[in-house]
Protein backbone atom coordinates (compact mmCIF):
# COMPACT_ATOMS: atom_id res chain seq x y z
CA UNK A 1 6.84 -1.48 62.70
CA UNK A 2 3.18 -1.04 62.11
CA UNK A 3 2.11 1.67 59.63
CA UNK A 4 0.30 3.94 62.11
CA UNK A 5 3.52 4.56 64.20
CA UNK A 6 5.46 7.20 62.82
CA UNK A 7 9.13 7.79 63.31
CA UNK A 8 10.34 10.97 64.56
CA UNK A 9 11.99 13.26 61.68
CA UNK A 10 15.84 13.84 61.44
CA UNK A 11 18.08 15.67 60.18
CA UNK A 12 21.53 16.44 58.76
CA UNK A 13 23.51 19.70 58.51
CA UNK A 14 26.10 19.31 56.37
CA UNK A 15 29.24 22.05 56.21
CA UNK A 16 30.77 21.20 53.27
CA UNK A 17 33.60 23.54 51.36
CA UNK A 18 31.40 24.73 48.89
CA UNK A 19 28.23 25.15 50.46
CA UNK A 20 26.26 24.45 53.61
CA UNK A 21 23.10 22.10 54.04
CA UNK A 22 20.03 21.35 55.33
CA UNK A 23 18.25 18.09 54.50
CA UNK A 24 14.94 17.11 57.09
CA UNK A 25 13.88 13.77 56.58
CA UNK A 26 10.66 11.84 57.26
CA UNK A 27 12.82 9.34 59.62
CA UNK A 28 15.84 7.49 60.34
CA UNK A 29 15.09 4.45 57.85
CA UNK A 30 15.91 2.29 55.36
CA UNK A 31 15.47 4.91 52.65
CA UNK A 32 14.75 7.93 54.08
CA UNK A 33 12.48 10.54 52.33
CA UNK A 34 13.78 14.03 52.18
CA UNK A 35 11.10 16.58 52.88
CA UNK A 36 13.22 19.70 53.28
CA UNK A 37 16.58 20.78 51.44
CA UNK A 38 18.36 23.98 51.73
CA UNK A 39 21.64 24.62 50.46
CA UNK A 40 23.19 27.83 50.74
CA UNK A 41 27.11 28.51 48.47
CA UNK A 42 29.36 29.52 51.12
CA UNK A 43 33.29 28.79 49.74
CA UNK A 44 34.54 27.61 52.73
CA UNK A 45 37.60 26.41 51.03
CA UNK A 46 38.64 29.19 48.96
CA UNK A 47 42.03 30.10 49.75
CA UNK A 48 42.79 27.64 52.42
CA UNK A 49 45.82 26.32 49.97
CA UNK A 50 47.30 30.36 50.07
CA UNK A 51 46.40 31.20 53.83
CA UNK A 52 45.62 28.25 55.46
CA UNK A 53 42.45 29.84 56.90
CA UNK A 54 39.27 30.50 56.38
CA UNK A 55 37.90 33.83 54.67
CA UNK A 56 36.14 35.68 56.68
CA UNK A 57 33.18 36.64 54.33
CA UNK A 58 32.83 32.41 53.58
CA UNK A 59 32.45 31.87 57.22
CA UNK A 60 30.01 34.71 57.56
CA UNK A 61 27.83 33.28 55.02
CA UNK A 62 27.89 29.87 56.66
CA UNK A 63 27.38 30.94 59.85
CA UNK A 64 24.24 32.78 59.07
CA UNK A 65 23.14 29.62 57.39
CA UNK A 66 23.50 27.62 59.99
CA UNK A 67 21.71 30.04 62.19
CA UNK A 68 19.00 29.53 60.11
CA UNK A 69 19.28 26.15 60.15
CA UNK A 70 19.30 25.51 63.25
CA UNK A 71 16.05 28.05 64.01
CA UNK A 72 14.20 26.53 61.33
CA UNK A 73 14.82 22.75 63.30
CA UNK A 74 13.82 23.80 66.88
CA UNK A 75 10.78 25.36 65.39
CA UNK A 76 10.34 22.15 63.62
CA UNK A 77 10.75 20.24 66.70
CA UNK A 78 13.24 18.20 65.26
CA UNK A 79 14.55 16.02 67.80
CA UNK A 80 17.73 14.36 66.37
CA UNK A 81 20.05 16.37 64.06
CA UNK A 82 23.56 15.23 62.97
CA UNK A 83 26.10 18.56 61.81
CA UNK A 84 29.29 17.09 60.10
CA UNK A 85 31.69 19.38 58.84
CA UNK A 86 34.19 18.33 55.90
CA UNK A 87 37.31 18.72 54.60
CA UNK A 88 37.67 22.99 54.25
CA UNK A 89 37.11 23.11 58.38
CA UNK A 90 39.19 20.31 59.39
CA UNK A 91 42.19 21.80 56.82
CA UNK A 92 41.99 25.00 57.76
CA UNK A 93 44.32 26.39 61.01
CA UNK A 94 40.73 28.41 62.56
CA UNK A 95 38.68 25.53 61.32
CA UNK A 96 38.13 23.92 64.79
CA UNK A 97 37.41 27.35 66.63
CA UNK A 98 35.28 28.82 63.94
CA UNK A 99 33.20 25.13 64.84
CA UNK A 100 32.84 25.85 68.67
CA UNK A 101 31.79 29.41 67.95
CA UNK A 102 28.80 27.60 65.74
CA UNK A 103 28.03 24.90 68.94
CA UNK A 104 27.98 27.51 71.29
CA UNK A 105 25.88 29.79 69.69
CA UNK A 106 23.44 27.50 68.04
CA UNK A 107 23.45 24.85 71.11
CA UNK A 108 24.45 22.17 68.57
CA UNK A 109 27.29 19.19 68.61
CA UNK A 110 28.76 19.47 65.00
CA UNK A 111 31.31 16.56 64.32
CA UNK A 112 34.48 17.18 62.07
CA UNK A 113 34.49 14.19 60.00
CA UNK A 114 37.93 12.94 59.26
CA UNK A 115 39.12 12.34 55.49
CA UNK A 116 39.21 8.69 55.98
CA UNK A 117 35.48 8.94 57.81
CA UNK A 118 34.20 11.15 54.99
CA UNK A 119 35.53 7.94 52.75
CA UNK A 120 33.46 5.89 54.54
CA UNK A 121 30.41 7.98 54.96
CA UNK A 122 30.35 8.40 50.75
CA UNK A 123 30.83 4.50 50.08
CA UNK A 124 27.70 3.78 52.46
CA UNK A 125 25.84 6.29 50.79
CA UNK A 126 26.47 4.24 47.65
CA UNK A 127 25.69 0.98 49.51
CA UNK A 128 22.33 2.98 50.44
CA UNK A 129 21.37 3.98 47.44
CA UNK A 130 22.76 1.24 45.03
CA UNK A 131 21.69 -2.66 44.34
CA UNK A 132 24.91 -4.28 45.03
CA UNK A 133 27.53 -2.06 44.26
CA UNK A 134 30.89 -3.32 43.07
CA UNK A 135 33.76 -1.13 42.12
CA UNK A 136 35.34 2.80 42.58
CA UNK A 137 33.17 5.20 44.24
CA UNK A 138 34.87 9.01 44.36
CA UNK A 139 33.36 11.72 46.00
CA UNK A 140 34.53 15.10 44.59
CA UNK A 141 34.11 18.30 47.00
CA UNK A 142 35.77 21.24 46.91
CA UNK A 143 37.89 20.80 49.23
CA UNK A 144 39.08 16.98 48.72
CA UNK A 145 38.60 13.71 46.78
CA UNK A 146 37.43 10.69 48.56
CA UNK A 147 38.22 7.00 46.54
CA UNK A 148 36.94 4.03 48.14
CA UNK A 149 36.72 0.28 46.59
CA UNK A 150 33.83 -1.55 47.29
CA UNK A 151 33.15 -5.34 46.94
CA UNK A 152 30.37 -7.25 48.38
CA UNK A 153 29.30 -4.65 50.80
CA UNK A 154 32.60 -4.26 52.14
CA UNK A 155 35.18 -1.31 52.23
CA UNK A 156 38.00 -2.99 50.35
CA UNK A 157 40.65 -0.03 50.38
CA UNK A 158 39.64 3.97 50.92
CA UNK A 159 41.83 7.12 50.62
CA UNK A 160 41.37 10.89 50.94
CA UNK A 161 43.35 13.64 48.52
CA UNK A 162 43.07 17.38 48.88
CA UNK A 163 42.19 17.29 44.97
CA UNK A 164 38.72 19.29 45.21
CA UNK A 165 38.29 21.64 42.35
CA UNK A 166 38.19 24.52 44.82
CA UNK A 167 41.71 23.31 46.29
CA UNK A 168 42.58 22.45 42.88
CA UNK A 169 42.14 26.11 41.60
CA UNK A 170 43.50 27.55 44.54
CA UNK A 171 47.08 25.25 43.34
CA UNK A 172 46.93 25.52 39.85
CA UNK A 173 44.50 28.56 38.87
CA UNK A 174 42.62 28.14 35.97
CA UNK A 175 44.96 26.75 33.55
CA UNK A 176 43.69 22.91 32.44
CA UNK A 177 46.71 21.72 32.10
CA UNK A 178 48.45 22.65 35.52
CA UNK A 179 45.18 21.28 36.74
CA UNK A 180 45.77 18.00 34.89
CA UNK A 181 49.48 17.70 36.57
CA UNK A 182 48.06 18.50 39.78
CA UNK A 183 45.63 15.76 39.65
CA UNK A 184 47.58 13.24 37.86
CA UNK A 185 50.81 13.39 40.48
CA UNK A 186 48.13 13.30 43.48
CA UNK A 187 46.29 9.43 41.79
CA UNK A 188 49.68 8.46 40.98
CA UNK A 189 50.47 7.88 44.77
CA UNK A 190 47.63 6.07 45.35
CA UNK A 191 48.61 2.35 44.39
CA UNK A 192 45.77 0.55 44.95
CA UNK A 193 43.82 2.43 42.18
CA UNK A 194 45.73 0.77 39.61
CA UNK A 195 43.94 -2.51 40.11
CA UNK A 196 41.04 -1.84 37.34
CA UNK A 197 37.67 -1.45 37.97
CA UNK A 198 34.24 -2.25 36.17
CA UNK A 199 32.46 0.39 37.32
CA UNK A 200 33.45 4.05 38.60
CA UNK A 201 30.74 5.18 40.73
CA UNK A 202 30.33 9.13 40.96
CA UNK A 203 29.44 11.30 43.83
CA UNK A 204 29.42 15.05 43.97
CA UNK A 205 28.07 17.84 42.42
CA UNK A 206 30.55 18.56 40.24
CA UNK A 207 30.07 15.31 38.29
CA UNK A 208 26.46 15.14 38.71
CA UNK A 209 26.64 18.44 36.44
CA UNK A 210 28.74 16.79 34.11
CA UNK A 211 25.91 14.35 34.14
CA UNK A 212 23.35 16.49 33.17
CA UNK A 213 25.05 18.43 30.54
CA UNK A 214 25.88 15.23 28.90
CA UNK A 215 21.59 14.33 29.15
CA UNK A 216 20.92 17.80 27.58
CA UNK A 217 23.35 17.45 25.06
CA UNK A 218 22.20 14.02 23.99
CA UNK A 219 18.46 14.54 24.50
CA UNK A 220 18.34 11.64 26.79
CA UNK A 221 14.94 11.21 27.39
CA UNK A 222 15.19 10.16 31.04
CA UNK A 223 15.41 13.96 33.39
CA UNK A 224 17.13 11.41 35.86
CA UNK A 225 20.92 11.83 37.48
CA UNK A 226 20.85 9.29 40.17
CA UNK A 227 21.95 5.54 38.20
CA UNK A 228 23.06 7.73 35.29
CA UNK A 229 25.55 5.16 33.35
CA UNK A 230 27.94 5.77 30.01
CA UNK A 231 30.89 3.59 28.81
CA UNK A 232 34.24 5.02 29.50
CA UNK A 233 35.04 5.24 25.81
CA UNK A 234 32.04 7.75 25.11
CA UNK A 235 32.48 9.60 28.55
CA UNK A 236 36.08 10.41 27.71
CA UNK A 237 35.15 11.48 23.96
CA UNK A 238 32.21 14.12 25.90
CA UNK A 239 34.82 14.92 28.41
CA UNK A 240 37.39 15.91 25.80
CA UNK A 241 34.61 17.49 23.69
CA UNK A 242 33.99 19.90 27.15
CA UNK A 243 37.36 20.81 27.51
CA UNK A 244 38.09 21.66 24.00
CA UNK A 245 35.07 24.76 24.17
CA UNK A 246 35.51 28.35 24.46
CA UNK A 247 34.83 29.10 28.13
CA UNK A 248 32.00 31.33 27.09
CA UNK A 249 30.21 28.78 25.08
CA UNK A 250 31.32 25.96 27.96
CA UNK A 251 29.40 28.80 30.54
CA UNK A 252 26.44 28.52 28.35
CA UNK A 253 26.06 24.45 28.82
CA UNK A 254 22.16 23.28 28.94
CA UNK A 255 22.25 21.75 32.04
CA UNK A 256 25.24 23.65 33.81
CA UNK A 257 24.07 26.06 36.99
CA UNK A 258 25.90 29.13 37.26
CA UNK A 259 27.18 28.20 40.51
CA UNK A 260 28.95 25.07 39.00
CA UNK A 261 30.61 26.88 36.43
CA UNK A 262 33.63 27.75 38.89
CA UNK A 263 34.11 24.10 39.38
CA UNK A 264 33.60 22.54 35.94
CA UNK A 265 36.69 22.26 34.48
CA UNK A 266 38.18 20.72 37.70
CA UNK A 267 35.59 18.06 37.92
CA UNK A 268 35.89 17.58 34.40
CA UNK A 269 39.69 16.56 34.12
CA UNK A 270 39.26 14.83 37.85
CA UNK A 271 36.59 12.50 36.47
CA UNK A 272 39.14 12.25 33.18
CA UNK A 273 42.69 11.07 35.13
CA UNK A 274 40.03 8.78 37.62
CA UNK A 275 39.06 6.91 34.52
CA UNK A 276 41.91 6.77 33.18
CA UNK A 277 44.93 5.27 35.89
CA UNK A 278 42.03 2.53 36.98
CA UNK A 279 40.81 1.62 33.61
CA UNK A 280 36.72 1.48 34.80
CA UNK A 281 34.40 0.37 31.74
CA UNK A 282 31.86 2.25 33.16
CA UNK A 283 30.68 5.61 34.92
CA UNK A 284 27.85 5.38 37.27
CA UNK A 285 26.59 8.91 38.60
CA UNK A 286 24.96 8.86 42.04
CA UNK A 287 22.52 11.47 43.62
CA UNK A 288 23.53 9.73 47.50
CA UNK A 289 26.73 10.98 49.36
CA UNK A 290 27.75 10.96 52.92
CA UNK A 291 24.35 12.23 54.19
CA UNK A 292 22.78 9.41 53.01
CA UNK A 293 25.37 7.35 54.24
CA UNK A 294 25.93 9.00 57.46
CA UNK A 295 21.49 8.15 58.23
CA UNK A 296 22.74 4.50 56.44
CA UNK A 297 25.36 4.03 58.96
CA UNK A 298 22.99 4.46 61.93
CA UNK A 299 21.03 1.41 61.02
CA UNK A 300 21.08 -1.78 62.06
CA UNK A 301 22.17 -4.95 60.23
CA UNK A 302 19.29 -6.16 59.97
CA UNK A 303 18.14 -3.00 57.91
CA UNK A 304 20.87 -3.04 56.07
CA UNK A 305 19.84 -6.27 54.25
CA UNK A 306 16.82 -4.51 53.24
CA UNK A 307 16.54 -4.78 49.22
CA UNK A 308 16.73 -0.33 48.64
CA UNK A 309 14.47 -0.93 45.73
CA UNK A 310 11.61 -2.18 47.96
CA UNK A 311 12.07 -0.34 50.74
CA UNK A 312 12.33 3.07 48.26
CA UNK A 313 8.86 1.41 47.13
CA UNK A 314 7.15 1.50 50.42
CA UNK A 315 8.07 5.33 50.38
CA UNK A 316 6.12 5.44 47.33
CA UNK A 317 2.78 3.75 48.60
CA UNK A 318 3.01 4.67 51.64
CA UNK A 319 3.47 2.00 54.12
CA UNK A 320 6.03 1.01 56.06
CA UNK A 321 5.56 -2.79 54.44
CA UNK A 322 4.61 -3.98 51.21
CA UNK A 323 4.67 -7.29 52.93
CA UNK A 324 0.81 -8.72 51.89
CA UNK A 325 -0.79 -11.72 50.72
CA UNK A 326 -1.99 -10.64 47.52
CA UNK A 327 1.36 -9.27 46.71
CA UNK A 328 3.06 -12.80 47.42
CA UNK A 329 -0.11 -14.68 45.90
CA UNK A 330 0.14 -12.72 42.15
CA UNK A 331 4.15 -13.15 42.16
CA UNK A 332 3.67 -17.20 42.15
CA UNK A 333 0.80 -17.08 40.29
CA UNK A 334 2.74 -15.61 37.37
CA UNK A 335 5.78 -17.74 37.83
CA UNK A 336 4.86 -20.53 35.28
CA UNK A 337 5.16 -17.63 32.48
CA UNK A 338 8.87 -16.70 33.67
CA UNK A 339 9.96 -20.34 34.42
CA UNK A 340 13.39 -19.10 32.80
CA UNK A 341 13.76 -15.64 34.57
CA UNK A 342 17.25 -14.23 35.86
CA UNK A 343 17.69 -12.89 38.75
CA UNK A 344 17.77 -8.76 37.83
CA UNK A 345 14.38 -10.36 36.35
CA UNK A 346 12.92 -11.70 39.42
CA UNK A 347 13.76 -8.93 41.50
CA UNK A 348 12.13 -6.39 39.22
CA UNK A 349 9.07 -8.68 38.73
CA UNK A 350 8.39 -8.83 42.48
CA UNK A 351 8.96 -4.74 42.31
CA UNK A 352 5.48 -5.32 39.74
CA UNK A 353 3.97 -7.37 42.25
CA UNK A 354 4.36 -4.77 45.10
CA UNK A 355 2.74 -1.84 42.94
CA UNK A 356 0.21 -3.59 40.71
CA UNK A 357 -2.39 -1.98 42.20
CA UNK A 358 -0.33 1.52 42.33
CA UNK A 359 -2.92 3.55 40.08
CA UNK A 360 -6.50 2.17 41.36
CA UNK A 361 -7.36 5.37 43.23
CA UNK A 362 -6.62 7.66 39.63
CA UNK A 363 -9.47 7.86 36.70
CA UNK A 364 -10.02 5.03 34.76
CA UNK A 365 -9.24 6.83 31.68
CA UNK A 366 -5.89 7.75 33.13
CA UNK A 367 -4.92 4.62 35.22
CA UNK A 368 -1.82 3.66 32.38
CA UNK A 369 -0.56 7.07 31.61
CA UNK A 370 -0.10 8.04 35.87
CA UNK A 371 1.06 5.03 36.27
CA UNK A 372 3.88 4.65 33.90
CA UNK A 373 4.65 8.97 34.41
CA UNK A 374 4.30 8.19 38.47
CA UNK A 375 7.41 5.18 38.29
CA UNK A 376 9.25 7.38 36.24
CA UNK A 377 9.33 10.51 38.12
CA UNK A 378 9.49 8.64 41.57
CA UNK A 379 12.23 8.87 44.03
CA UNK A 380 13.15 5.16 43.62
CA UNK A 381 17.01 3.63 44.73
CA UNK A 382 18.49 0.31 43.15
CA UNK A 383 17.20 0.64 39.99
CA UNK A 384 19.28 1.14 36.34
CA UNK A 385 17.43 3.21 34.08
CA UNK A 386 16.67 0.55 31.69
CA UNK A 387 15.13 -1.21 34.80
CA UNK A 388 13.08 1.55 35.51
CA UNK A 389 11.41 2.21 32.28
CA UNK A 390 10.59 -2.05 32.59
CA UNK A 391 8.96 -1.29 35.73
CA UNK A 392 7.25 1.65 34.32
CA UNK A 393 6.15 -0.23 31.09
CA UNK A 394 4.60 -3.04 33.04
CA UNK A 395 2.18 -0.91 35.48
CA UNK A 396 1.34 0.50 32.14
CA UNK A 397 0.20 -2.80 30.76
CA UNK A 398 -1.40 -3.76 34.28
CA UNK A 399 -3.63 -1.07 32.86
CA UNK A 400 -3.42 -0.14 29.02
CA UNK A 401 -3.29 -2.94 26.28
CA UNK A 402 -1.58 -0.80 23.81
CA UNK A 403 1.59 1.59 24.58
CA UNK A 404 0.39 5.01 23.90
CA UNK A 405 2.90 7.60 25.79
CA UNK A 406 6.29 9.17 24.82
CA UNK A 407 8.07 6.69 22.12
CA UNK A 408 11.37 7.96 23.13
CA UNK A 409 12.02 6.27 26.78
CA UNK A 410 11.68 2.81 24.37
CA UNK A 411 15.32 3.48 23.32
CA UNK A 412 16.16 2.60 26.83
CA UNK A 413 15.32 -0.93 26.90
CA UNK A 414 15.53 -4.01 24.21
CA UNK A 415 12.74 -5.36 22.76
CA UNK A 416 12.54 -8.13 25.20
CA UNK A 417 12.03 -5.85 27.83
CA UNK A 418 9.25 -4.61 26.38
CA UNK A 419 7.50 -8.48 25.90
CA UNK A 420 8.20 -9.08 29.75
CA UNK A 421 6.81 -5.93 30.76
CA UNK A 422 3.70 -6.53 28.64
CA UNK A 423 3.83 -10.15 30.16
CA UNK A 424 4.09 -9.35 33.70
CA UNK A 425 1.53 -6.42 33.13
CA UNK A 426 -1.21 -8.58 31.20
CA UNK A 427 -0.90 -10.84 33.78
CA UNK A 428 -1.26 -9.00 37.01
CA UNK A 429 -4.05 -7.38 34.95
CA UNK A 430 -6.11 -10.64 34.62
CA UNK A 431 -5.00 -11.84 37.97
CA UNK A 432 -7.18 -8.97 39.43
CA UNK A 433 -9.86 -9.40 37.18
CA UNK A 434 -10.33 -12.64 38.41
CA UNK A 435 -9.88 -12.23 42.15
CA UNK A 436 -10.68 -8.42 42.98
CA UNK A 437 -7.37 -8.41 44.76
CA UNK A 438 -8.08 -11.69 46.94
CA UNK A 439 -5.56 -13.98 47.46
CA UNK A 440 -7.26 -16.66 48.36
CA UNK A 441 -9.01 -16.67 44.70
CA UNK A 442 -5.72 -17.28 42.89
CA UNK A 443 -5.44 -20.31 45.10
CA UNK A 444 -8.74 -21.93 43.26
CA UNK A 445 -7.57 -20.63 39.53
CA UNK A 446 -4.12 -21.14 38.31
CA UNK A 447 -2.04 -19.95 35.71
CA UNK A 448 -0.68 -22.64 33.86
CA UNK A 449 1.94 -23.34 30.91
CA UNK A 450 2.22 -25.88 28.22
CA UNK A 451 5.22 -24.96 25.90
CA UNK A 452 3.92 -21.65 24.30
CA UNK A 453 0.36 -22.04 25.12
CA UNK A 454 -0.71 -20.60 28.27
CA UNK A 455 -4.62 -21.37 30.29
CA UNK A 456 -6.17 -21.22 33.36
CA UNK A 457 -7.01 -24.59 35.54
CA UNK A 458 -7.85 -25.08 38.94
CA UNK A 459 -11.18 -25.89 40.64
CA UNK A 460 -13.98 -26.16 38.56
CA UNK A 461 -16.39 -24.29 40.58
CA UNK A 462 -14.27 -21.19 40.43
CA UNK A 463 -13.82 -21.94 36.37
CA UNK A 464 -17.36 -21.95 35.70
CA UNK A 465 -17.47 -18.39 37.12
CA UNK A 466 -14.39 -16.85 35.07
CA UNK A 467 -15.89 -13.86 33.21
CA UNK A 468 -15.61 -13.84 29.58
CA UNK A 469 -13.56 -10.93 29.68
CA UNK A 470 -10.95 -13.02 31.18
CA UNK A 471 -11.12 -15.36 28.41
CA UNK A 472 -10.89 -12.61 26.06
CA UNK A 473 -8.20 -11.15 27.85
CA UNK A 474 -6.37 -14.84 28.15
CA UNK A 475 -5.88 -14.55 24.31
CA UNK A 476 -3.91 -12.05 24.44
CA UNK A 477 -1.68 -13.07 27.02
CA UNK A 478 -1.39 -15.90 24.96
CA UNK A 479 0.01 -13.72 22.10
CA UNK A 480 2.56 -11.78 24.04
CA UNK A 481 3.51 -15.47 25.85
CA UNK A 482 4.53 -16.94 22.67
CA UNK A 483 6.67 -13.37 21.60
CA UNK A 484 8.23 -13.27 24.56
CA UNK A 485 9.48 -17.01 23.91
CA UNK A 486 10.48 -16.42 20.44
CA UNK A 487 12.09 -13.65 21.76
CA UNK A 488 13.71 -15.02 24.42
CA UNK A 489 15.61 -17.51 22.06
């Protein structure tokens, strides 16, 4: 698709059992961008467990909303819109009819989702959103649980339990340890989930606040849920920490909104008896669920093998490619200096490539500092934190020869990391100082490697005209070369 066709916007309303949605997005693509979000508390599934029906104040609230909603997307223009409803409307005896009263007065199709579709819809948000996934996602709502395994882009096994924390308090009430019982006789059952797992991958609100408290509390220096990762060992030692609080000071959390404060002890001991019958090493918090995956699911194949880290790029420079030939032209002309990269490496270098030139249009002065502030802060998928900050630090040193910014977001990588981020960034760096951004220079003057020492050959002609900055500029990629080699061994 060329860059000057735009795709129509879409959106999703989603009527979930704690709140209802709106999310408008620039387009039904690889990564969409959200440009609106609206989310309005409703409780749809309070009291469903007691009455089997919906309160009527919850379904006034969510009808309004999606009133609004569905105003605020025909004066939009919006011309496709998906409504899914969840687990309170498809449990509840007046679900279904409270769902054609919405249709027919809002001239919408809204789809009840299944549990074992809602499954589905929350592991391809993680496929969306993730590099590779391989493990446990769960998907806590208020009104259910949703486990699925995932392997090699595949749904391996799925399952969906009416163990949301609003279902769980309407059960057990507020009392931790009923709520523990409840939760623990519900996993039991499941069989599959005793296999073990590397990696527990967690979707929802209620564990994305656990998330954040656990940032706040720990003055991690990275404001960034999405890829969030601890080891099991220190999440359960936080986890146990949170439970053992008054409930006033618990209330008071940095990082806890007042309207998750119903739900935290719930998610809490949920995200406790996950860990603990399938033994995962690790907790990975996501920011994607089953809107993400339900746009995801609408793509083709061929989309789907879209790396999420370049197309979230794109989004960032706005283009629909990044595919150029000064782009593919720097990445092999820096390959001599990474002869011995992994993969993770690789991928992350060609990520530098794509956004060398990310900062041109900003100040001189300030080229570095937006840079490395700009990666940080952007909406970017398939990335770890630690890769992030690499990404960040090289930009940095495309433009900056010394690290000058916020010591703190160092902690999140090794010192090697740093050395290939000052590598890749020198390098690109000269690279443009050589060619002004034209391919077809890089062709005449290579980058070249002899054990630690590294020089420029090529055709003579174009050596002759190599500024002396260059040369200047050589010797210290020369210095960070030969660091990054001692490092590396």
């Amino acid at each position: 698709m060329h860059s000057h066709q735009k795709r129509p916007l879409v959106g999703v309303i989603d009527i979930g059992s704690n709140s209802v949605r709106l999310v408008i997005y620039d387009g039904l693509k690889r990564v969409p961008r959200p440009l609106f979000n609206e989310k309005n508390p409703c409780g749809l599934g309070h009291g469903i467990t007691q009455t089997g029906r919906l309160q009527e104040d919850a379904k006034e609230l969510a009808r309004g909303s999606v009133t609004r909603f569905c105003h605020l997307a025909k004066l939009i223009g919006l011309r496709d819109i998906y409504a899914v409803a969840t687990a309170a409307i498809r449990d509840a005896e007046d679900g279904r009819e409270f769902i054609q009263t919405l249709e027919q007065e809002n001239r919408i199709s809204i789809k009840i989702i299944s549990g074992e579709r809602e499954a589905y819809l929350a592991a391809q948000g993680i496929f969306a959103s993730m590099h590779k996934p391989k493990g446990l996602a769960g998907d806590l709502g208020g009104g259910s649980l949703e486990l699925v395994e995932l392997s090699s882009g595949v749904i391996s096994h799925q399952t969906t339990l009416q163990a949301g924390t609003l279902r769980l308090l309407d059960a057990c009430g507020d009392d931790p340890d009923d709520i523990r019982k409840h939760v623990r006789k519900i996993l039991e059952k499941t069989e599959w989930l005793h296999d073990g797992y590397k990696r527990f991958y967690a979707i929802g609100g209620g564990f994305r606040s656990i998330a954040r408290v656990h940032m706040r509390a720990h003055k991690y220096p990275l404001s960034l849920v999405h890829h969030y990762t601890l080891d099991s060992d220190m999440m359960f030692s936080f986890l146990s920490h949170l439970l053992a609080m008054k409930p006033d000071k618990r209330e008071s959390l940095d990082g806890l909104s007042k309207r998750r404060i119903e739900g935290f002890v719930p998610s809490i001991i949920a995200l406790e008896e996950i860990l603990r019958i399938t033994g995962a090493e690790q907790v990975v918090f996501s920011y994607a669920g089953i809107r993400e995956g339900l746009l995801y699911d609408k793509l083709s194949p061929n989309e789907h093998d879209t790396d999420v880290l370049t197309a979230s790029l794109s989004n960032l420079m706005g283009k629909e490619t990044l595919d150029n030939d000064y782009t593919h032209a720097l990445f092999d002309w820096q390959q001599p200096l990474f002869a011995d990269e992994k993969k993770w490496q690789r991928r992350l270098r060609k990520a530098s490539c794509l956004t060398s030139e990310i900062a041109l249009p900003v100040s001189s002065d300030f080229r570095g500092q937006w840079a490395f502030e700009h990666i940080l802060q952007a909406s970017l998928y398939g990335l770890t934190h630690r890769e992030r900050v690499m990404l960040a630090l090289s930009l940095y040193f495309r433009y900056r020869k010394t690290f000058r910014m916020d010591e703190s977001f160092l902690a999140l990588v090794e010192e090697q990391d740093i050395l290939w981020a000052q590598l890749a960034g020198t390098a690109a760096d000269i690279a443009f100082m050589l060619s002004a951004g034209t391919a077809v220079f890089l062709d005449q003057v290579h980058l070249e490697v002899d054990g630690d020492e590294a020089y420029l050959t090529g055709d003579p002609t174009a050596l002759s005209m190599v500024p002396a900055a260059v040369e200047k500029r050589m010797e210290g990629l020369g210095e960070i070369f030969k660091a990054y080699l001692s490092c590396e061994r």
